[in-house]
Each structure stands twice: as C-alpha cells, then as structure tokens.
Protein backbone atom coordinates (compact mmCIF):
# COMPACT_ATOMS: atom_id res chain seq x y z
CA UNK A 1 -42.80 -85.89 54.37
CA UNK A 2 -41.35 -88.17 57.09
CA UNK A 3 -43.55 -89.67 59.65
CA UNK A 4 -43.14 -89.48 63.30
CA UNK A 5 -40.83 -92.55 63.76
CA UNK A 6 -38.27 -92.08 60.95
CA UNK A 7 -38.01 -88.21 62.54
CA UNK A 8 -37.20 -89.90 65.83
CA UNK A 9 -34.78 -92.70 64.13
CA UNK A 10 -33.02 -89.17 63.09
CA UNK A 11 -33.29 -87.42 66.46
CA UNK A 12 -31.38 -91.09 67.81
CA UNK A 13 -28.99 -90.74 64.77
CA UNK A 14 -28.01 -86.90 65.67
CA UNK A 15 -27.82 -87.49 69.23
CA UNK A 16 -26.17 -90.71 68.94
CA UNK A 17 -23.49 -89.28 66.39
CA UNK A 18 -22.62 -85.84 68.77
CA UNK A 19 -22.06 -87.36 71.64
CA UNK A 20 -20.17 -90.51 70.30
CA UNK A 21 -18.70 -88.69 67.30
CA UNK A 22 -18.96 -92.59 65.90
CA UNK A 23 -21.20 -93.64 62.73
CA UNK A 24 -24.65 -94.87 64.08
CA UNK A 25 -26.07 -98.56 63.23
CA UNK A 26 -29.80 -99.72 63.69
CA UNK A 27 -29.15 -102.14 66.13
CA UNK A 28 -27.05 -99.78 68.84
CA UNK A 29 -30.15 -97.63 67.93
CA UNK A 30 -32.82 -99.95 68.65
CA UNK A 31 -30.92 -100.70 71.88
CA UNK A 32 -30.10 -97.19 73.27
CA UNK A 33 -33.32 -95.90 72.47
CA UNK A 34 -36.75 -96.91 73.03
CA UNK A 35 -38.22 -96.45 69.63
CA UNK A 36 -40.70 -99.45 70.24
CA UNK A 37 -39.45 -100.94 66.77
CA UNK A 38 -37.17 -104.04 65.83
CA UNK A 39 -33.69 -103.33 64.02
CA UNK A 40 -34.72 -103.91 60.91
CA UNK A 41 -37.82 -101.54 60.86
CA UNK A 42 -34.78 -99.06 62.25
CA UNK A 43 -32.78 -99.91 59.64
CA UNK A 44 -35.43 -99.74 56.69
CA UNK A 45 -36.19 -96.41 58.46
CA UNK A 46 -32.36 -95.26 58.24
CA UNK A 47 -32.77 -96.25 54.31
CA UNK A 48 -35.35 -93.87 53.58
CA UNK A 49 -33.56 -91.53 55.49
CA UNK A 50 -30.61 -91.93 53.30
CA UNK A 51 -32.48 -91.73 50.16
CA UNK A 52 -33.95 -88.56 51.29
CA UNK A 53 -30.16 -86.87 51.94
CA UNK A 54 -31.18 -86.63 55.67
CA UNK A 55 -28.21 -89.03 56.54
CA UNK A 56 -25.47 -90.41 54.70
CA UNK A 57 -22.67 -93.95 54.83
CA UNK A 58 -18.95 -92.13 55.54
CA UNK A 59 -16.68 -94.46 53.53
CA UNK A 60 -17.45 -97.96 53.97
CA UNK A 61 -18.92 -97.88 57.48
CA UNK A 62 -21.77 -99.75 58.28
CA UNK A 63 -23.09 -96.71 60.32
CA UNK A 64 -24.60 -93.67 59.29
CA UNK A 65 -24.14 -90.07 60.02
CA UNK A 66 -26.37 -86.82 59.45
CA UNK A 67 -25.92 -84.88 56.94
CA UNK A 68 -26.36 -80.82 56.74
CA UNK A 69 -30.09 -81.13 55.65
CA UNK A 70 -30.50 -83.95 58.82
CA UNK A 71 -28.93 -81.20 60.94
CA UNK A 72 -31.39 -78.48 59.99
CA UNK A 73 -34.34 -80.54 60.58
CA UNK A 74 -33.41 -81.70 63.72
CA UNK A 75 -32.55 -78.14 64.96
CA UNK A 76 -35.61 -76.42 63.19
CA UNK A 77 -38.24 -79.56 64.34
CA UNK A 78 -36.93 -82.33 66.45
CA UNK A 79 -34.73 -79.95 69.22
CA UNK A 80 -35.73 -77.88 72.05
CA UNK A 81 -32.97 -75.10 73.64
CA UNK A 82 -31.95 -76.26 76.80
CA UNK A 83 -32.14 -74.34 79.35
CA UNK A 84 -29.02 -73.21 81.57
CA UNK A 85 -29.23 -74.19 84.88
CA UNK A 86 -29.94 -72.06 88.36
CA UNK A 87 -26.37 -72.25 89.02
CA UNK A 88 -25.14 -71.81 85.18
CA UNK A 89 -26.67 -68.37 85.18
CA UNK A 90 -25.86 -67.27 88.43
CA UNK A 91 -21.76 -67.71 87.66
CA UNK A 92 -22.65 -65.73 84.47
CA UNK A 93 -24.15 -63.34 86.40
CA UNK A 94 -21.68 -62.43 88.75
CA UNK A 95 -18.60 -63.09 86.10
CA UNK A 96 -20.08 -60.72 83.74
CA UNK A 97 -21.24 -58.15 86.56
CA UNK A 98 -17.46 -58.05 87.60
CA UNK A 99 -16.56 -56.17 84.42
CA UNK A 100 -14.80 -52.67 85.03
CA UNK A 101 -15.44 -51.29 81.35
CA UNK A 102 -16.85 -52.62 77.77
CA UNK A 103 -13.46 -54.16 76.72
CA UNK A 104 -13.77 -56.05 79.96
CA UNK A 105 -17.52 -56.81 79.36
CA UNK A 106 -16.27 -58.10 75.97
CA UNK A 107 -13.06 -60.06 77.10
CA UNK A 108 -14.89 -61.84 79.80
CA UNK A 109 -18.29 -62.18 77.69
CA UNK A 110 -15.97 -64.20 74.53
CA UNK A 111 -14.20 -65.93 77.26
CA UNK A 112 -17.27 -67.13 79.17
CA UNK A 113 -19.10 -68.35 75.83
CA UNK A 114 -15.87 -70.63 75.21
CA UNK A 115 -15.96 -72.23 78.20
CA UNK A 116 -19.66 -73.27 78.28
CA UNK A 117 -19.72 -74.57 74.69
CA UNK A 118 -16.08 -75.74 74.46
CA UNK A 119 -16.29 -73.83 71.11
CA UNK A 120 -14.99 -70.91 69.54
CA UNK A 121 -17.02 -68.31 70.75
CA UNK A 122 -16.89 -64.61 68.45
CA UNK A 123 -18.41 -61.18 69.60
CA UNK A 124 -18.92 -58.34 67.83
CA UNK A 125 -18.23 -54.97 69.46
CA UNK A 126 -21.02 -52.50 70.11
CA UNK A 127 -22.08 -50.61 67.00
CA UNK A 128 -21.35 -47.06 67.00
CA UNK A 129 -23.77 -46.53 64.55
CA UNK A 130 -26.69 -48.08 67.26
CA UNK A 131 -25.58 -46.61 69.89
CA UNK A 132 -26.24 -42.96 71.60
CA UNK A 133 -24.51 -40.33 73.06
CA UNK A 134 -24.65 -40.45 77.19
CA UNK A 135 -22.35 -37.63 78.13
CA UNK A 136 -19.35 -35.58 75.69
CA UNK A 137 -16.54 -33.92 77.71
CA UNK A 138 -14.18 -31.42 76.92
CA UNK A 139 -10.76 -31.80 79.34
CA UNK A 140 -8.33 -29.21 79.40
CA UNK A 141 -4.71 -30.30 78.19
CA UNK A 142 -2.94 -27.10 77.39
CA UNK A 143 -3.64 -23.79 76.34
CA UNK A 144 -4.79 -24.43 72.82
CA UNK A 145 -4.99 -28.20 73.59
CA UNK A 146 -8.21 -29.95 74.90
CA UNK A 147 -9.21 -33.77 75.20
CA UNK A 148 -12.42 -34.75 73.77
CA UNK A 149 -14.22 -37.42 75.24
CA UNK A 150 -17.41 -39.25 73.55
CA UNK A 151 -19.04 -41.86 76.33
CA UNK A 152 -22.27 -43.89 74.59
CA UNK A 153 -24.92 -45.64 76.31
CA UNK A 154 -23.02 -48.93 75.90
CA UNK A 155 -20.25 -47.61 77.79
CA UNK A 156 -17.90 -47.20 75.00
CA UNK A 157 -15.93 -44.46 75.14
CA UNK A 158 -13.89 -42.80 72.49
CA UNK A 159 -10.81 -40.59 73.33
CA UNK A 160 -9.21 -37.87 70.72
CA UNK A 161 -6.55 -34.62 71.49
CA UNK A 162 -7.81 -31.81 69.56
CA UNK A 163 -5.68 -28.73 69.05
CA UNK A 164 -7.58 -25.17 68.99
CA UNK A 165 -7.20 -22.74 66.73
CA UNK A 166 -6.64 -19.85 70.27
CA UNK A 167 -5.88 -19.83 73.64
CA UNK A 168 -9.58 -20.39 75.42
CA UNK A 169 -10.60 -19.87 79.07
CA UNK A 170 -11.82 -22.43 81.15
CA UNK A 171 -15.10 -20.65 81.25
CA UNK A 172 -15.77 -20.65 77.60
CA UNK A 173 -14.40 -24.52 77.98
CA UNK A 174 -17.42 -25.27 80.38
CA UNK A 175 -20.05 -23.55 78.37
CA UNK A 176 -18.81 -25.14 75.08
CA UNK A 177 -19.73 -28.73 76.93
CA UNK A 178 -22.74 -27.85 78.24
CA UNK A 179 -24.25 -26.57 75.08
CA UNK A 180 -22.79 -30.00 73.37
CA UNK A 181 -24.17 -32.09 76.21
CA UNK A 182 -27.82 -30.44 76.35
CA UNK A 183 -27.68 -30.86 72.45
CA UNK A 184 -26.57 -34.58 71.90
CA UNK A 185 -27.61 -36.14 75.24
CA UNK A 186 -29.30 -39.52 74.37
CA UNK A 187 -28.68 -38.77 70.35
CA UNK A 188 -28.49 -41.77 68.18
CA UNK A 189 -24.51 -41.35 66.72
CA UNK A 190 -26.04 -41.60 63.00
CA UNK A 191 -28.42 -38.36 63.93
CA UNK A 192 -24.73 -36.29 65.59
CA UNK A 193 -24.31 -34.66 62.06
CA UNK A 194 -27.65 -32.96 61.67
CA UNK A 195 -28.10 -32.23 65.39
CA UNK A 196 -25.27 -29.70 65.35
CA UNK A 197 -25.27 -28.36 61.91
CA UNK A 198 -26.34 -25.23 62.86
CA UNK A 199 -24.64 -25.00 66.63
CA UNK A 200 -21.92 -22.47 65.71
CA UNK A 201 -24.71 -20.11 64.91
CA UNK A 202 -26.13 -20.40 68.20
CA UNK A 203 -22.88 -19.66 70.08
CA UNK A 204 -21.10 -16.01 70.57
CA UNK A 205 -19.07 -15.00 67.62
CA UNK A 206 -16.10 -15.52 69.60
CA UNK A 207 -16.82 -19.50 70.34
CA UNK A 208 -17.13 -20.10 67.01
CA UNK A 209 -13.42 -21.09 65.25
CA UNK A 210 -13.03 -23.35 68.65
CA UNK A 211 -16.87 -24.90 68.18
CA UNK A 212 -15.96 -25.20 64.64
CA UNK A 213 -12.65 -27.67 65.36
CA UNK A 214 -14.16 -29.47 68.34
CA UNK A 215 -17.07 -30.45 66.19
CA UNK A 216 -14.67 -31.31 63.38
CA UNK A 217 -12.75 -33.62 65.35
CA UNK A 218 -16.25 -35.15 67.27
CA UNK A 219 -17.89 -35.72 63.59
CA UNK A 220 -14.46 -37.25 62.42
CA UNK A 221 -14.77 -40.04 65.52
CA UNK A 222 -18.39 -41.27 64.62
CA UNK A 223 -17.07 -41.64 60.60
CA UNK A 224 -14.94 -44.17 62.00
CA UNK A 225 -15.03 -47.97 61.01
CA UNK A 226 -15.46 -48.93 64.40
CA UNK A 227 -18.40 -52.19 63.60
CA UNK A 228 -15.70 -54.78 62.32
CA UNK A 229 -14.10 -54.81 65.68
CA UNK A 230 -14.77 -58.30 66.97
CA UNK A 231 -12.56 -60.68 69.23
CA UNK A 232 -12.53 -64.78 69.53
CA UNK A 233 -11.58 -67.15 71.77
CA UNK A 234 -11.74 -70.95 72.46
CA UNK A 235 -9.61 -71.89 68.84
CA UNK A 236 -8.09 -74.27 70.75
CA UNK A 237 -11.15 -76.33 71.20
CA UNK A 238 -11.44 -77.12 67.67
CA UNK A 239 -8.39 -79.22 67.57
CA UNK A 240 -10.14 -82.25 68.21
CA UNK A 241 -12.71 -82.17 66.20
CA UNK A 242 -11.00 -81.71 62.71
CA UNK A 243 -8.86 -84.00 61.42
CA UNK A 244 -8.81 -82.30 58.12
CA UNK A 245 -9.84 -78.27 57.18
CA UNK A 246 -8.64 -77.11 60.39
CA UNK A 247 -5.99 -74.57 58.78
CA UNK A 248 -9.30 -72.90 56.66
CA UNK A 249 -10.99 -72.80 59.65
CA UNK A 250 -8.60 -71.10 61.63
CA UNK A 251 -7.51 -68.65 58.64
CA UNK A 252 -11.33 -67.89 58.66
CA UNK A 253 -11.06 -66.52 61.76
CA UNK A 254 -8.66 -64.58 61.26
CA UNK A 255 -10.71 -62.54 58.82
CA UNK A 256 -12.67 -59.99 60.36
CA UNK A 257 -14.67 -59.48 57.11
CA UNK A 258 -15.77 -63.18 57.41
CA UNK A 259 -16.48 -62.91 61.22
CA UNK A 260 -19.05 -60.50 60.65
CA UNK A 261 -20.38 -62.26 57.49
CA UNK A 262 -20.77 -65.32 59.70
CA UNK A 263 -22.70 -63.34 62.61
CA UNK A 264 -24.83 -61.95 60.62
CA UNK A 265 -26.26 -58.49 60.09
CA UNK A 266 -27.78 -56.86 63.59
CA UNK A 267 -31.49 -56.32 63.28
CA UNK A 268 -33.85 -58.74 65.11
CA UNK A 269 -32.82 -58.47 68.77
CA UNK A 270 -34.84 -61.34 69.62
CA UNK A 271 -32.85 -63.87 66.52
CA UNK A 272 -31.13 -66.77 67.81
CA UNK A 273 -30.04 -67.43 64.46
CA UNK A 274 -28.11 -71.06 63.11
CA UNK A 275 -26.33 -71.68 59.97
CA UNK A 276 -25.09 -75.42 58.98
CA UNK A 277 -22.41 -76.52 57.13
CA UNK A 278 -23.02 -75.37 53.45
CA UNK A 279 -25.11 -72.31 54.63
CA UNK A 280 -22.60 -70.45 55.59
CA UNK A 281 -20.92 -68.05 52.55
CA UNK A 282 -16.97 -68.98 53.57
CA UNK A 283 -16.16 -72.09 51.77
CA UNK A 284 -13.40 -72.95 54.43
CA UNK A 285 -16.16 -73.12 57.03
CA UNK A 286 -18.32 -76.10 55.59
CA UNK A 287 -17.91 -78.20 57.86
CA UNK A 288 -18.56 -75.97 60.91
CA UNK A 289 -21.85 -74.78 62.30
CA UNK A 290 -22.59 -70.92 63.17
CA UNK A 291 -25.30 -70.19 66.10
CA UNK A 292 -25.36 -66.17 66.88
CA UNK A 293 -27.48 -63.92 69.04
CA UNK A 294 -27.64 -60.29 68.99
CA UNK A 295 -27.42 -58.47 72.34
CA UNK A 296 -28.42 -54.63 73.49
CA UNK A 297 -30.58 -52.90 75.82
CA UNK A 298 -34.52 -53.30 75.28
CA UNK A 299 -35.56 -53.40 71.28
CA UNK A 300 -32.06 -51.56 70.70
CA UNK A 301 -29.92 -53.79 68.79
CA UNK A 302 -25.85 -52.93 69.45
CA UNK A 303 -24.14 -55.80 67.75
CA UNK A 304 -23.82 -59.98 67.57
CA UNK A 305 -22.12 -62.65 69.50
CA UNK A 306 -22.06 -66.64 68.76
CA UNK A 307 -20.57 -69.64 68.44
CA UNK A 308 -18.81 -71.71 65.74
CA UNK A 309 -17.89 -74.98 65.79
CA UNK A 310 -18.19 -78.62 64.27
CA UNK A 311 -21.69 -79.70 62.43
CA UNK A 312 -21.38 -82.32 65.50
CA UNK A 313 -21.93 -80.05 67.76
CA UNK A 314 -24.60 -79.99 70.88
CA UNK A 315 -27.31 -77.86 69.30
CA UNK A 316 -29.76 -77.59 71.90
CA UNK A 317 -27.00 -76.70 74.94
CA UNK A 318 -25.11 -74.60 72.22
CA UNK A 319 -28.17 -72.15 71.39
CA UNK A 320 -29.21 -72.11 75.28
CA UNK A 321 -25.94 -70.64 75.90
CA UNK A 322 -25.53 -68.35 73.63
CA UNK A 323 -29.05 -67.01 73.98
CA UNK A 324 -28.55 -66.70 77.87
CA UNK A 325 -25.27 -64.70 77.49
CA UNK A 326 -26.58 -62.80 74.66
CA UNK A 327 -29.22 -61.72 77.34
CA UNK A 328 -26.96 -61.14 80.47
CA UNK A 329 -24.68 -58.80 78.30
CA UNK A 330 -27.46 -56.71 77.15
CA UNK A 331 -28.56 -56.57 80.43
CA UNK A 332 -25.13 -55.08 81.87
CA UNK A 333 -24.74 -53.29 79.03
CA UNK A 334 -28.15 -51.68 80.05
CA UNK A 335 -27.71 -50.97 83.47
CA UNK A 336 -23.52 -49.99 83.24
C-alpha cells in the first residue's frame, strides 16, 4: 500500500506528464508542487513508485512517466471529474437543442464531444432493441403500394415500401393503423413479435392477406442489425500525440466491431466507464485510453458514447465531458 505522499508524488507525476507531455524529475516536482518534501525524499518516493510498476524511465531519460497501472490509480483514487462550467453547458445546451432529427442529434452530439476533449469522440446509435414504438403509419403510395413508417421514442424513424397483395381503400388503410397504433403504442421493439401474433385474427376476414404483409414487412425492420451503427469524429486530433501506432489506431476505428467492443455493452445508465492502455481487447489500441457513458431517457438505456484518445490524456476534464453530454443527449432524446 502507498502512503499519502508517494500517492501525491504520483498525482504531480500524472499531472505533470499530461500537460507537459515531457518525462517528470524530482526536482521540477519538488518545485512545481508543494509536497512539503526535499528532492531527494521526492525522488526516493519516485523509486518506490517505480519498483511498484506505478511509473516507469522511457529510454534513458532521467524523468519518469506513468505507467497504465499509475493511470488507473490516479483515475480510480487520486482524481475528481471536473465539472463543466456555467457557460460550457449552456453552448451544449443550445447546440444540441438545435438538432432537427436523431442523425442531427448524433452528428452534432460526436462533433461537440471532439471539440471539448480535442479527442476522438465515438457514439453509438440508439438501440432498436431498447427502444419503443411512439407512433406506426401506413401512407398511401399506389393502389397496392403503401409506405410504412416505424417512429420510436428516440426519434428514430425507419422507412420501408411495402407492396399489397390487393387494391385496398383508404378506409380499410386508416383502420389497419389504428388497430397497429392502439396495439404497439409505447411497446418495447423486442416485445413487437408477440404483441401482434394473433392481430390478423382480430381483424375482418377481408383485412387479413394485407395485415398479413404489412406485419411481415414491420417484423422484417426490427430483425435488422441496426446497434453497430456508430459514427466518429475528431481523428485528426490524434496526430500529435502518436509518433508511432497511429495507422492501428486509425484502422481501429474504422472497425465498427471494435467501436462497439471499446464502448462497451449498454446496461448501467449511470456508468461512466474508463479503460487504460492494456485494458482494452484491440491490441492496436494500447496505447490509447477509452472513457464512455451511456445515454437514454430516465433508467432506459439506448446506447453509448465516449472518447478515445492518448493514455496522456486529461482524465478528470475528459470524463466531465463526456458524462455532461452523455446527460444533455438523453435529455433531448427524452423530450424530442
């Protein structure tokens, strides 16, 4: 177990090392900090430190730099999230509330999360599977041509032409929606199937075929691989900060099967969640950090956003931002 001064030699050494990028020596320690120690009690402090793994001697430097087990401690014990400020969160507030749609919620929400952390920022589309239904429409096209419309409580909505087996009146067009919207108003997309199971039985013998292909085509939509849709932005920010790995790095991103590896699985709306350097699965990506946030409306879950960027990155102002947008979304999201 370290004692309270070597953690704060290492809280100096992280801070020190992110915002100078430089390896860190006792004595610009004891000077920039006020540990209350001499440099050599700073440096026989950085020595245990060493022998512990928490920091480590790049090359033949005389300073040190943290390592991935130094980075977890100081972001699990020795960091608090800061805070955005008054006028940080109202400019997210009024960018985000600007969006028209959910691709617009999501273009502006990867886009915003780029420029706060001047990393690359990654979110995941809503999850059809965690999301509802809010309203189904049935547009008339043709005569034996309708377009089905699926709108869920996240504002997604999903589009498809389906072509009827006979000619049908607008009437039985009307009725056919309201039956489907009094059924699978506020259903959860995973429960769709059993809901209308039995629905052509409770129509007129003559709805029936047309039911039969509307429902086809609606239970065909929510089949769909729709949760590995997730955008980035910001890869230009990574430029300067590596000097080697940068092609796995940006052929991890690339991968959308990796993306969602790195966010994480959706379940605890309240995670702020942060893997380091060797944590995360991708071999490419051991030398970046990972800090993700799922977003939604209340306990409801839809999918992940984050960050990824160097190990020497910001941690504290990194997880405050992501948390705060994570928020915001959810709460347009919510209210759209």
């Amino acid at each position: 177990m370290l004692d309270e001064r070597k953690l704060a030699v290492l809280r100096a050494v992280v801070e020190d090392y992110v915002s100078t990028n430089e390896p860190v020596g006792s004595k610009a320690l004891a000077e920039r900090h006020n540990l209350g120690v001499s440099p050599a009690t700073v440096r026989n402090d950085m020595a245990v430190l060493e022998e512990q793994g928490y920091i480590t001697q790049p090359h033949t430097s005389a300073g040190r730099v943290p390592t991935d087990k130094g980075y977890r401690l100081f972001v699990d014990r020795l960091s608090q999230i800061k805070p955005l400020s008054g006028a940080e969160r109202r400019a997210i507030e009024t960018f985000l509330a600007g969006a028209v749609d959910l691709d617009d919620v999501v273009t502006r929400t990867v886009r915003l999360l780029a420029q706060l952390t001047r990393q690359v920022a990654v979110v995941q589309y809503p999850s059809l599977i965690r999301s509802t239904v809010r309203h189904v429409e049935l547009v008339p096209l043709a005569e034996r041509r309708i377009m089905l419309v699926l709108i869920t409580n996240t504002g997604r909505v999903e589009q498809r032409v389906v072509d009827l087996p006979d000619v049908v009146e607008d009437d039985q067009i009307a009725h056919l929606r309201a039956v489907l919207n009094a059924c699978l108003d506020g259903c959860r997309l995973t429960r769709v199937p059993d809901t209308v199971a039995d629905l052509q039985e409770r129509l007129p013998e003559e709805d029936r075929p047309v039911a039969s292909t509307i429902l086809s085509v609606l239970l065909d939509t929510l089949v769909e691989r729709h949760d590995e849709k997730i955008v980035f932005a910001g890869a230009a920010n990574l430029a300067g900060d590596f000097s080697v790995g940068l092609r796995e790095v940006l052929e991890a991103l690339e991968e959308q099967v990796v993306l969602m590896r790195l966010l994480g699985e959706a379940s605890d709306s309240a995670a702020l969640t942060v893997r380091i350097g060797s944590e995360n699965p991708y071999s490419g990506l051991h030398g970046t950090s990972i800090v993700a946030a799922g977003y939604g409306s209340g306990d409801n879950e839809l999918a992940r956003l984050g960050v990824l960027g160097p190990t020497r990155m910001d941690y504290p102002v990194t997880m405050g931002a992501v948390r705060a947008v994570a928020r915001y979304v959810g709460q347009i999201l919510a209210g759209s």
